[in-house]
C-alpha atoms as a PDB file:
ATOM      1  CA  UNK A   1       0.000   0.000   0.000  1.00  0.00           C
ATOM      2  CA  UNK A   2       1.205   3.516  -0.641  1.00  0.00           C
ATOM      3  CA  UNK A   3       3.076   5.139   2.554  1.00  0.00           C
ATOM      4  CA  UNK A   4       3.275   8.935   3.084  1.00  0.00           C
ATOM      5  CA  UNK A   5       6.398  10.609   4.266  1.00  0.00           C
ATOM      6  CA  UNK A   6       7.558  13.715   5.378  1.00  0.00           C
ATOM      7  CA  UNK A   7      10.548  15.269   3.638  1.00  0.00           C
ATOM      8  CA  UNK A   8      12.953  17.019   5.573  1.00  0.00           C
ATOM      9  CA  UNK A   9      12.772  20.384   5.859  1.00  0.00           C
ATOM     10  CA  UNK A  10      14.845  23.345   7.084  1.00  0.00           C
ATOM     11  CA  UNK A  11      13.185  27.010   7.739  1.00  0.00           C
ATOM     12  CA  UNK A  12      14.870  29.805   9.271  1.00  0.00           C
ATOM     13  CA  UNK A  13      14.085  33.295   7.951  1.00  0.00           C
ATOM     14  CA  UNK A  14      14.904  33.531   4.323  1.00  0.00           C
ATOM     15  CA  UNK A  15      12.256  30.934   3.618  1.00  0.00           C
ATOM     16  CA  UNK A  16      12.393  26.767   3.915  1.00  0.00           C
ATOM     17  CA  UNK A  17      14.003  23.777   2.095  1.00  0.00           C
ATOM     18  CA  UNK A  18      13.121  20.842   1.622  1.00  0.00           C
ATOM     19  CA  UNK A  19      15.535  18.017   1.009  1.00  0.00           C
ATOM     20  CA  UNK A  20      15.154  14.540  -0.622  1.00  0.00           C
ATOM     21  CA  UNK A  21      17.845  12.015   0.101  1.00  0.00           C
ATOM     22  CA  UNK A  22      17.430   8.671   1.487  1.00  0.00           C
ATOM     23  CA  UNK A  23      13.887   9.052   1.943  1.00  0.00           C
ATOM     24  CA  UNK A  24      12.923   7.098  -1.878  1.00  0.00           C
ATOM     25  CA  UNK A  25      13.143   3.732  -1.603  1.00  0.00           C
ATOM     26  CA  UNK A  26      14.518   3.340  -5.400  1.00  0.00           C
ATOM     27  CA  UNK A  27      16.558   4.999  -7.994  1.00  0.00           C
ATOM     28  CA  UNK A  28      14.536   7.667  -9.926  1.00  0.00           C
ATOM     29  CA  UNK A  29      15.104   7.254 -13.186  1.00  0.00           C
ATOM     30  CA  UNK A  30      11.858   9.619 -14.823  1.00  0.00           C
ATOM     31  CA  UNK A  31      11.032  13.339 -13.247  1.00  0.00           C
ATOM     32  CA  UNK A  32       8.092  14.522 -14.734  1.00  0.00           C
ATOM     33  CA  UNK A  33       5.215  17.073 -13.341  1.00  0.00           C
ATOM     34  CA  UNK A  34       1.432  17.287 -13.339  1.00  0.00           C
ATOM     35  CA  UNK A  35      -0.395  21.000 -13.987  1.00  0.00           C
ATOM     36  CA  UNK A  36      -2.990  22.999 -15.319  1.00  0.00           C
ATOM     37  CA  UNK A  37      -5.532  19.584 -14.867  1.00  0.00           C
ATOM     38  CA  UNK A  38      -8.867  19.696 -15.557  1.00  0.00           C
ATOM     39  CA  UNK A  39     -10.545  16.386 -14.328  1.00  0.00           C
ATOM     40  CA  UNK A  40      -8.934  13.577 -13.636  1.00  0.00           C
ATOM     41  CA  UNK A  41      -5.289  11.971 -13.974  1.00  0.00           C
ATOM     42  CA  UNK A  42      -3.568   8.233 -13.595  1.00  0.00           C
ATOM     43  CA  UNK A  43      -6.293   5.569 -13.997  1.00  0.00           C
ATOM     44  CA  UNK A  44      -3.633   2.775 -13.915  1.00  0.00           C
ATOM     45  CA  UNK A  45      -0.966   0.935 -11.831  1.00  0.00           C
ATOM     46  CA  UNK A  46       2.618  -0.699 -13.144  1.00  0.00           C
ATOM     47  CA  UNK A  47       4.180  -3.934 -13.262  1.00  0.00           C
ATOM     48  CA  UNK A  48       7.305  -2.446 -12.257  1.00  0.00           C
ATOM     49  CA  UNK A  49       7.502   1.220 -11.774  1.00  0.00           C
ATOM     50  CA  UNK A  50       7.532   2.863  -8.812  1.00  0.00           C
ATOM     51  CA  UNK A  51       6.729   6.737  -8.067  1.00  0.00           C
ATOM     52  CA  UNK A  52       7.123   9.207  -5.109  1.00  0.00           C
ATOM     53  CA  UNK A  53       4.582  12.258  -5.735  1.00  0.00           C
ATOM     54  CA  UNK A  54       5.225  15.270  -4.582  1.00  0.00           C
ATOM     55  CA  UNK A  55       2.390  18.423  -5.051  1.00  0.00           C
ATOM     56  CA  UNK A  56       4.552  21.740  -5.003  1.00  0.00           C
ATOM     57  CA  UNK A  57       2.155  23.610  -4.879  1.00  0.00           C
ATOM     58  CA  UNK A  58      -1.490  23.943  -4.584  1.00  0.00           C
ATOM     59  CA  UNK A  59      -3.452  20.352  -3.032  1.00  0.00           C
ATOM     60  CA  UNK A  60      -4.487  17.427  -5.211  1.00  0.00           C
ATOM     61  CA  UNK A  61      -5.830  14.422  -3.903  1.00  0.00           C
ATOM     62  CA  UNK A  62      -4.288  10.999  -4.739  1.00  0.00           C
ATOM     63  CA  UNK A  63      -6.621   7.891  -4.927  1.00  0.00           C
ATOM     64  CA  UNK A  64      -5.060   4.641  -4.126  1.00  0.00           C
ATOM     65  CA  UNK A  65      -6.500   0.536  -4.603  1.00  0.00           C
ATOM     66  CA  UNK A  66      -3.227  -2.135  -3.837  1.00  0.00           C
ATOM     67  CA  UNK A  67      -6.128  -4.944  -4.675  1.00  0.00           C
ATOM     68  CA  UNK A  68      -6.592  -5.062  -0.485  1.00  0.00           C
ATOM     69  CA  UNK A  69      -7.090  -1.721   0.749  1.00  0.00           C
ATOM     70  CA  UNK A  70      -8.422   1.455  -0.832  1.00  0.00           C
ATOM     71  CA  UNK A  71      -7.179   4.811   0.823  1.00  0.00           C
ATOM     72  CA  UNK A  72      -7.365   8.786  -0.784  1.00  0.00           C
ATOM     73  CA  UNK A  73      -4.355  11.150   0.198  1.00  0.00           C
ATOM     74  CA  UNK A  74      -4.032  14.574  -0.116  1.00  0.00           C
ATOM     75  CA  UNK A  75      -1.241  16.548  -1.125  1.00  0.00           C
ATOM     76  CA  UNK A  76      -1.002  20.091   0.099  1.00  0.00           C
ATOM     77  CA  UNK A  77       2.193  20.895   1.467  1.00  0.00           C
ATOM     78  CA  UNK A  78       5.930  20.410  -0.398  1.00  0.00           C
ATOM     79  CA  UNK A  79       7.266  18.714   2.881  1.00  0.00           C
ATOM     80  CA  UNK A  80       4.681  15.965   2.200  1.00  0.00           C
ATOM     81  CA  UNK A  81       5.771  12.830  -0.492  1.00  0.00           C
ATOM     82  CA  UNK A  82       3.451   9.914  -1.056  1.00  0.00           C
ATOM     83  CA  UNK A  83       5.482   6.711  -2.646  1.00  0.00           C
ATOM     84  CA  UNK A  84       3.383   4.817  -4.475  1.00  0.00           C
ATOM     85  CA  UNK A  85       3.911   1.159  -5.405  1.00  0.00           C
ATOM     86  CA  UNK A  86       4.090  -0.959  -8.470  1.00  0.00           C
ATOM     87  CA  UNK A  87       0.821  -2.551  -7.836  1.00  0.00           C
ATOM     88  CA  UNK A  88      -0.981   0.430  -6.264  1.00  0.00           C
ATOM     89  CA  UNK A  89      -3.876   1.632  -8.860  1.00  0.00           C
ATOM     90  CA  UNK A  90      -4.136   5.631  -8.627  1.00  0.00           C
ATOM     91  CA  UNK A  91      -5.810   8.073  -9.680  1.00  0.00           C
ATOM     92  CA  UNK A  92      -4.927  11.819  -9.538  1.00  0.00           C
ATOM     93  CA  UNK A  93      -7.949  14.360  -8.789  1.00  0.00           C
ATOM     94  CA  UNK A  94      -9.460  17.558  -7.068  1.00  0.00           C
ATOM     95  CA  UNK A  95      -6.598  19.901  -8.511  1.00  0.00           C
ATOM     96  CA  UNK A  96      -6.694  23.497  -7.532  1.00  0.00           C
ATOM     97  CA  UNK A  97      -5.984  25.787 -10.064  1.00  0.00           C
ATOM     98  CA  UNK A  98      -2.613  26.062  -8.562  1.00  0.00           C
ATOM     99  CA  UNK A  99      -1.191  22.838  -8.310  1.00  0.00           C
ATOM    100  CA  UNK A 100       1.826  21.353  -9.642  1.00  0.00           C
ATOM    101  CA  UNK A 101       2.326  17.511  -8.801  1.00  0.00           C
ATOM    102  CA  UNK A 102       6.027  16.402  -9.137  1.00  0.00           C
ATOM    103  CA  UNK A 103       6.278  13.006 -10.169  1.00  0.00           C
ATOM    104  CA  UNK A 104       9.913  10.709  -9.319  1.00  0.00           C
ATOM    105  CA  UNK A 105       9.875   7.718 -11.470  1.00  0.00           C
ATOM    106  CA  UNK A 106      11.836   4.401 -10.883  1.00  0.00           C
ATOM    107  CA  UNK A 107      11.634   3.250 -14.442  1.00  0.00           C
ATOM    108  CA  UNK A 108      11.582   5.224 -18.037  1.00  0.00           C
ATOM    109  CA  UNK A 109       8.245   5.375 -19.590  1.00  0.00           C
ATOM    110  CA  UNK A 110       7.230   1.986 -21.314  1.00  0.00           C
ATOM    111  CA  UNK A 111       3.783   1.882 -22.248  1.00  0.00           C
ATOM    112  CA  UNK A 112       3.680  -2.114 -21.694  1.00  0.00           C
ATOM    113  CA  UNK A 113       4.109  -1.269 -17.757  1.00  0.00           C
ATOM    114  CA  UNK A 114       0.978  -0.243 -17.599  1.00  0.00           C
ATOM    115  CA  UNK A 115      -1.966  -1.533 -16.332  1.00  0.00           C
ATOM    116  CA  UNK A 116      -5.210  -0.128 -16.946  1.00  0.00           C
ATOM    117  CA  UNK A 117      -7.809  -2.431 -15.601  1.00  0.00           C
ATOM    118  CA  UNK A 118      -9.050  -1.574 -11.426  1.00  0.00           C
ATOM    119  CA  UNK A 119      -8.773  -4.030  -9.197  1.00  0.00           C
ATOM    120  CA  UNK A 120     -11.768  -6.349  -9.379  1.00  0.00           C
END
């Protein structure tokens, strides 16, 4: 099942940063980002690939079905990252205007990873 983290974050008076290091559990091998969405995203899960999505800004929500459980996330904060399993169906949804969802990739795109059908 998906697992939400926090990312580490430093703030002091110029403003905060956030820092990714150890906290992925695979090499990324695909950035790519999410914006300007009108409806709905995702509608699939992988036979390999694994993700770590990260909204920048703005909120999204994040709906997730491993086959077992079924659980929706929401992103609204950069110090938030959900990691998201091979086998965990998704969808991406309830976008504000706003929003930009960054998107760390353990595999290049392949269109045969993917696997459109829900869980039954």
């Amino acid at each position: 099942m998906a697992k939400l983290i926090v990312i580490p974050t430093f703030t002091d008076a110029r403003g905060s940063l956030s820092v990714i290091e150890k906290q992925i559990p695979f090499l990324v091998k695909r950035i790519y980002y999410i914006y300007n969405v009108v409806g709905q995203r995702g509608g699939h899960r992988h036979k390999t690939t694994k993700q770590a999505l990260i909204c920048l800004g703005g909120s999204c929500k994040i709906f997730v079905d491993d086959g077992t459980d079924k659980r929706t996330y929401t992103l609204d904060s950069p110090d938030q990252c959900l990691l998201l399993d091979a086998k965990d169906w998704h969808t991406m949804q309830d976008f504000t205007t706003s929003a930009t969802l960054l998107v760390l990739a353990s595999e290049l795109y392949d269109s045969s990873d993917y696997i459109d059908e829900k869980y039954p």
